[in-house]
N, C-alpha and C. Protein backbone atom coordinates (compact mmCIF):
# COMPACT_ATOMS: atom_id res chain seq x y z
N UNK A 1 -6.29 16.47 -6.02
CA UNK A 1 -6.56 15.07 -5.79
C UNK A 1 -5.32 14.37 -5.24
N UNK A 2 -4.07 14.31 -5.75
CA UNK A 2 -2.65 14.25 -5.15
C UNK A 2 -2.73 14.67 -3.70
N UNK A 3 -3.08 15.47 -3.44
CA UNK A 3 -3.56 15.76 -1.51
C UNK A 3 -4.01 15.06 -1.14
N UNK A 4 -5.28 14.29 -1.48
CA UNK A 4 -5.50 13.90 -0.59
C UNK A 4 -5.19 12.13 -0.88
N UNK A 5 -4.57 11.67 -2.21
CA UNK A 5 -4.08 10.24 -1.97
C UNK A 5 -2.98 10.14 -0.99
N UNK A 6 -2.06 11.63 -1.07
CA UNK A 6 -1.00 11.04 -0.34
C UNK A 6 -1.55 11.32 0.90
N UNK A 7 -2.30 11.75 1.70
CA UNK A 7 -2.90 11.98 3.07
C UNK A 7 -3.59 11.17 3.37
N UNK A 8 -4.23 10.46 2.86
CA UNK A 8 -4.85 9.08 3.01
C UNK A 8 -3.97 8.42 3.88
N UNK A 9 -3.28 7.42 3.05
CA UNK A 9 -2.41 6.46 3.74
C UNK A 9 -1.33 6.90 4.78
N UNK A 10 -1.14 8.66 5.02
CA UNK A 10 -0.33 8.52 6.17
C UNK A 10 -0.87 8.94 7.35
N UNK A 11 -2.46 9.73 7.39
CA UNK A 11 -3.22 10.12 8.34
C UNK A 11 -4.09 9.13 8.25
N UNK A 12 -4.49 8.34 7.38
CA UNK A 12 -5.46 7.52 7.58
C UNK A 12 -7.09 8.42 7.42
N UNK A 13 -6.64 9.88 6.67
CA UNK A 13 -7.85 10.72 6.89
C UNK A 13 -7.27 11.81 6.22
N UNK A 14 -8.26 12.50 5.12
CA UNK A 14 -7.90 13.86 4.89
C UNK A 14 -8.38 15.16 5.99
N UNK A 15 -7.93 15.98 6.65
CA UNK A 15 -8.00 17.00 7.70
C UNK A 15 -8.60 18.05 6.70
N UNK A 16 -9.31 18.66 7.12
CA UNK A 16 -9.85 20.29 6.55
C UNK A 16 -9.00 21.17 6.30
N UNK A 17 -8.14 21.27 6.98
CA UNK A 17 -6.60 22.12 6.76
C UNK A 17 -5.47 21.23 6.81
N UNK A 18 -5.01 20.79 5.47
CA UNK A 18 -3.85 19.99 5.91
C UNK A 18 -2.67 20.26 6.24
N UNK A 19 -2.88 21.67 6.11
CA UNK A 19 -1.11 22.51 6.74
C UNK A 19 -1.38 22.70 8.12
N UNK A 20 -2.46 22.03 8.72
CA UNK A 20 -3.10 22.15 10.08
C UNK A 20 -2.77 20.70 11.27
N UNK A 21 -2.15 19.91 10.11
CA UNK A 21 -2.08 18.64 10.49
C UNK A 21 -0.35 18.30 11.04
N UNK A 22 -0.12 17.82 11.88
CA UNK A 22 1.14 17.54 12.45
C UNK A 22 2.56 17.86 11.28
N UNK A 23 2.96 19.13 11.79
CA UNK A 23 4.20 19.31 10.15
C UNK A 23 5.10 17.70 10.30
N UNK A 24 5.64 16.98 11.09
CA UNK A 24 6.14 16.04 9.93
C UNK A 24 4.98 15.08 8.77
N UNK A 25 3.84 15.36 9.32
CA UNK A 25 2.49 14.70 7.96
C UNK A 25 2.79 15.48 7.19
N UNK A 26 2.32 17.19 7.45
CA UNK A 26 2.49 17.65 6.20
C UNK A 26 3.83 17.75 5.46
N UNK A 27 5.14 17.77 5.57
CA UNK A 27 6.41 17.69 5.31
C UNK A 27 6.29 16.48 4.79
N UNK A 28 6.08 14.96 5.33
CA UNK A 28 5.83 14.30 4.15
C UNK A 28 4.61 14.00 3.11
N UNK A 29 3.88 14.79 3.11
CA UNK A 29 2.73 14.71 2.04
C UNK A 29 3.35 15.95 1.49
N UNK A 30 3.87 16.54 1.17
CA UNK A 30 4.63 17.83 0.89
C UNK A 30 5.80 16.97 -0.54
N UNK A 31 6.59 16.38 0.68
CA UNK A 31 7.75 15.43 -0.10
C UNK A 31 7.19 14.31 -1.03
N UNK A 32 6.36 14.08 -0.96
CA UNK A 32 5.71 12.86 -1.70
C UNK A 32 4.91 13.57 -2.99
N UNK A 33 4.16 14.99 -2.51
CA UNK A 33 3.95 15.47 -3.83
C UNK A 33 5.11 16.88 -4.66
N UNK A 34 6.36 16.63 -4.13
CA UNK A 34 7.66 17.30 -4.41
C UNK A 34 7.46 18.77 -4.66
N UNK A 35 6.18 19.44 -3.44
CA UNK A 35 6.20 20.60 -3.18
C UNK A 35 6.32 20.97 -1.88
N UNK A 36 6.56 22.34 -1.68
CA UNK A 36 7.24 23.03 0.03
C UNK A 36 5.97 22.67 0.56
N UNK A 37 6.18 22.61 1.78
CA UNK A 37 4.99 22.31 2.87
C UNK A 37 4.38 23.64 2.79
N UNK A 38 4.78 24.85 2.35
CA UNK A 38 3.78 25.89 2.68
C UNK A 38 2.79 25.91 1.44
N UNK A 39 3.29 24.97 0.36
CA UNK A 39 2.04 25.29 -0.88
C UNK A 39 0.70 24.44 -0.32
N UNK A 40 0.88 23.32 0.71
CA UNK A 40 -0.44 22.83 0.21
C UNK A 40 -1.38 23.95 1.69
N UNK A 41 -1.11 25.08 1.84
CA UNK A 41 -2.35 25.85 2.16
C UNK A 41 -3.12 26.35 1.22
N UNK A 42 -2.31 26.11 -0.05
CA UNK A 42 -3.37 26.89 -1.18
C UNK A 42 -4.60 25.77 -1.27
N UNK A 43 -3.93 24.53 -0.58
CA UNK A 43 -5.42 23.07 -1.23
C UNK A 43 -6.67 23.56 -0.53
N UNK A 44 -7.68 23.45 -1.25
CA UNK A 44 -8.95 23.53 -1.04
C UNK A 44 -9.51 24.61 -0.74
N UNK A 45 -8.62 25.89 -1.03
CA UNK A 45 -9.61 26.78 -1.24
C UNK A 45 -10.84 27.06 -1.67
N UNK A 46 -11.12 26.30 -3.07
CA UNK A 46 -12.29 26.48 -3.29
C UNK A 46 -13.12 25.44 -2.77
N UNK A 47 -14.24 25.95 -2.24
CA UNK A 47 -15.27 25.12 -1.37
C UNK A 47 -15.46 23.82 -1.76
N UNK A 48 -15.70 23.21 -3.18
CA UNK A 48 -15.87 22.14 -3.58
C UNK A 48 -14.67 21.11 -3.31
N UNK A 49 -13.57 22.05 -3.74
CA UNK A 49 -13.00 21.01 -4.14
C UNK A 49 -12.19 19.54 -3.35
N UNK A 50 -12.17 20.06 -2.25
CA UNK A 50 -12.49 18.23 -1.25
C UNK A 50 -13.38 17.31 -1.99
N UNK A 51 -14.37 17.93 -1.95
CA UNK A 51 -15.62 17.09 -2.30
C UNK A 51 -15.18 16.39 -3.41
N UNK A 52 -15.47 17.41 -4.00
CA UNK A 52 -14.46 16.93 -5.61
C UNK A 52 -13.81 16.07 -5.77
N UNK A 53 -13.36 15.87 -4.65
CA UNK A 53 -11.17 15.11 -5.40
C UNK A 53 -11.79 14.04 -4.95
N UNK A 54 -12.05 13.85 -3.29
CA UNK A 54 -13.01 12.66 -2.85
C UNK A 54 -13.67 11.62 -3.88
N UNK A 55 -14.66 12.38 -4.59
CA UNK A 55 -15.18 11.76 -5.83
C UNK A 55 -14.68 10.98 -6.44
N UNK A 56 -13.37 11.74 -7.17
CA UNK A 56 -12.65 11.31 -7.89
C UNK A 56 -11.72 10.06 -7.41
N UNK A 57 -11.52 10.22 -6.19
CA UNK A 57 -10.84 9.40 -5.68
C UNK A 57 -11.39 8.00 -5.30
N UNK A 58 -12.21 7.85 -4.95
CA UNK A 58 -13.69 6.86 -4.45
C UNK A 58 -13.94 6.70 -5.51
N UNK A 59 -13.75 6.50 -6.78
CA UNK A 59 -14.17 6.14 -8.50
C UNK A 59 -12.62 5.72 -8.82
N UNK A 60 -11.62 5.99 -8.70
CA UNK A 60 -10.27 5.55 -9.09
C UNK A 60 -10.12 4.39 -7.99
N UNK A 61 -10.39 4.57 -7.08
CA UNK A 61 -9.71 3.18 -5.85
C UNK A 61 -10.91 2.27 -5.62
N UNK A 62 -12.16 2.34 -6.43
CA UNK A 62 -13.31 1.35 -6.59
C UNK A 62 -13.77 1.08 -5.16
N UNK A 63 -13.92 2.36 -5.08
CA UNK A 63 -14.58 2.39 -2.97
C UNK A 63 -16.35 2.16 -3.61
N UNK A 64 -16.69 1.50 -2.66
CA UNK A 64 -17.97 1.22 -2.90
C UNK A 64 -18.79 1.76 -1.93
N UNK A 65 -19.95 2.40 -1.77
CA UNK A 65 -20.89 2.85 -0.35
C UNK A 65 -21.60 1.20 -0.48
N UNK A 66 -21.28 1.59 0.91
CA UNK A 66 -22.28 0.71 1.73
C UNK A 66 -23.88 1.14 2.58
N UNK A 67 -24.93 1.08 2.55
CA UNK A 67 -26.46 1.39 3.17
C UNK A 67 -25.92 0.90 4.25
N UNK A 68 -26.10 2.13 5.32
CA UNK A 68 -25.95 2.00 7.06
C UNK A 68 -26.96 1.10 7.05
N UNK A 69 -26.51 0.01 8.15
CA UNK A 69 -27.60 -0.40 8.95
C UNK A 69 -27.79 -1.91 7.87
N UNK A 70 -27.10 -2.38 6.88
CA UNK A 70 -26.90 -3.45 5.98
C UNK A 70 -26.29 -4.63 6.85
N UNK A 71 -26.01 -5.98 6.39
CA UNK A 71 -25.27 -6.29 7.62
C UNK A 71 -23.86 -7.01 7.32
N UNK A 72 -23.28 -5.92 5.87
CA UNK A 72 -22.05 -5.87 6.04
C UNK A 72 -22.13 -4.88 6.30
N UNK A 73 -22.36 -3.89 6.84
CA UNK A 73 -22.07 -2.62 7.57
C UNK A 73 -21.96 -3.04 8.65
N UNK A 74 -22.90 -3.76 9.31
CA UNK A 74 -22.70 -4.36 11.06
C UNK A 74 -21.77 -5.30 11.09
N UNK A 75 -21.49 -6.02 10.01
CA UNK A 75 -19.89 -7.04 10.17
C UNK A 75 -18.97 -6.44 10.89
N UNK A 76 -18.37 -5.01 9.83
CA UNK A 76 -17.48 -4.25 9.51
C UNK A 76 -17.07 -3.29 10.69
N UNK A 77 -18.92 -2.99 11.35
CA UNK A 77 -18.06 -2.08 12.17
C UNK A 77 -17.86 -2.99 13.54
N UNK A 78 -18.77 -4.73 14.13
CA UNK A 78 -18.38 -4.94 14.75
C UNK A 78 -16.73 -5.26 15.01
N UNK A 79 -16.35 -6.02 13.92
CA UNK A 79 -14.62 -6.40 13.52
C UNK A 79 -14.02 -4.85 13.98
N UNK A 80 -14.47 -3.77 13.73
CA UNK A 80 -13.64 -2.62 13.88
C UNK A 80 -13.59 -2.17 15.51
N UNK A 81 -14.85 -2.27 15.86
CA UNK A 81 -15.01 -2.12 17.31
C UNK A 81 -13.95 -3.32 18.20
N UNK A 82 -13.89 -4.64 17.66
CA UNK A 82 -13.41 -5.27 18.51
C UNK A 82 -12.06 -5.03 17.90
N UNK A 83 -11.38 -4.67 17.36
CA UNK A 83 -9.80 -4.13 16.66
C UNK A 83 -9.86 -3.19 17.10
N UNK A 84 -10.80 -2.16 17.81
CA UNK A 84 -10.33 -1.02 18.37
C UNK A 84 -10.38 -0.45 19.96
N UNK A 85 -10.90 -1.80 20.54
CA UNK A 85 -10.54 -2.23 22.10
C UNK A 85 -9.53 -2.85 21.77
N UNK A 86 -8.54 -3.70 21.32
CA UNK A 86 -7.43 -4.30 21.37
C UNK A 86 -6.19 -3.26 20.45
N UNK A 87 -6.29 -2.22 20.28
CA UNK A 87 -5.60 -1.37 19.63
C UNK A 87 -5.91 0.14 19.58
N UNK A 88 -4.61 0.82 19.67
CA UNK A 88 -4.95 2.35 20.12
C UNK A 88 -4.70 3.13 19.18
N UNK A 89 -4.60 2.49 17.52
CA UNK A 89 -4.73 3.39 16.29
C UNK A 89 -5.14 3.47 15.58
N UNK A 90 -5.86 4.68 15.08
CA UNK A 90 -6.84 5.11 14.35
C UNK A 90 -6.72 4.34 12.88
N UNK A 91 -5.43 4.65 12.00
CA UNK A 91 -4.77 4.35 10.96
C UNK A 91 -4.81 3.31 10.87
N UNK A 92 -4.73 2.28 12.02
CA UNK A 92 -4.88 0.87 11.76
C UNK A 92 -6.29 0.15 11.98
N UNK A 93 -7.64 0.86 12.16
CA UNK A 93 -9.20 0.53 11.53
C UNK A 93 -8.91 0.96 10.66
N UNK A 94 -8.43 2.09 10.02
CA UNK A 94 -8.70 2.77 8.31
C UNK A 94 -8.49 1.39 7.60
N UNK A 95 -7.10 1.38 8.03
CA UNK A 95 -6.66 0.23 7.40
C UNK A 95 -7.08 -1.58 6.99
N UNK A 96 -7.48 -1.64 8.13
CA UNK A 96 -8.67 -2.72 8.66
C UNK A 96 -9.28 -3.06 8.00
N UNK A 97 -10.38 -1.56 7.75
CA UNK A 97 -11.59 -1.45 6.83
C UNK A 97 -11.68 -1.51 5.55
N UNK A 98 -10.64 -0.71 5.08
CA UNK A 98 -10.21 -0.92 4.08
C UNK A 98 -9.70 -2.30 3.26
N UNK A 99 -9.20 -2.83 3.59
CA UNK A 99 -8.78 -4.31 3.49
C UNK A 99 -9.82 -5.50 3.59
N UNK A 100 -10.64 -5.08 4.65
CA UNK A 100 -11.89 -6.07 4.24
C UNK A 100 -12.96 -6.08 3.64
N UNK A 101 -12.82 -5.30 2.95
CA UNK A 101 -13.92 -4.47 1.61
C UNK A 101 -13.34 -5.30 0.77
């Protein structure tokens, strides 16, 4: 679960392989959880456990689902669409979105 809080806020996204992800990300999600960048290939070996931590994580940071097609869902993603013609980073809709929840 530590994987993927600290990958959150610096990818703006957990990756399927995070030793797959740009080494200074993983070097600092490495340093932040005060292990070598080569341990977190052991993360997620087992099939679930993304899913898993996700869970866990989305219940600790009081993420709420939203029903596609609601019309704070259409707020959210118009505000994101128009923040993402005036801006060329990903990390900063995560961020966006996040914040106006």
């Amino acid at each position: 679960m530590l994987v993927q809080l600290c990958t959150l806020p610096w990818l703006g996204f957990v990756p399927d392989d995070v030793t797959a992800a740009p080494p200074a990300a993983a070097a600092r999600v490495a340093e932040r959880l005060g292990v070598i960048p080569a341990a977190l290939r052991l993360y997620g070996k087992r099939d679930q456990t993304r899913s898993d931590h996700l869970g866990l994580i989305a219940t600790y940071l009081e993420w709420q689902t939203t029903p596609a097609g609601c019309q704070a869902m259409k707020e959210l993603e118009q505000f994101l669409l128009d923040r993402g013609m005036e801006h060329d980073s990903p990390t900063l809709l995560f961020n966006l979105a996040r914040a106006s929840i």
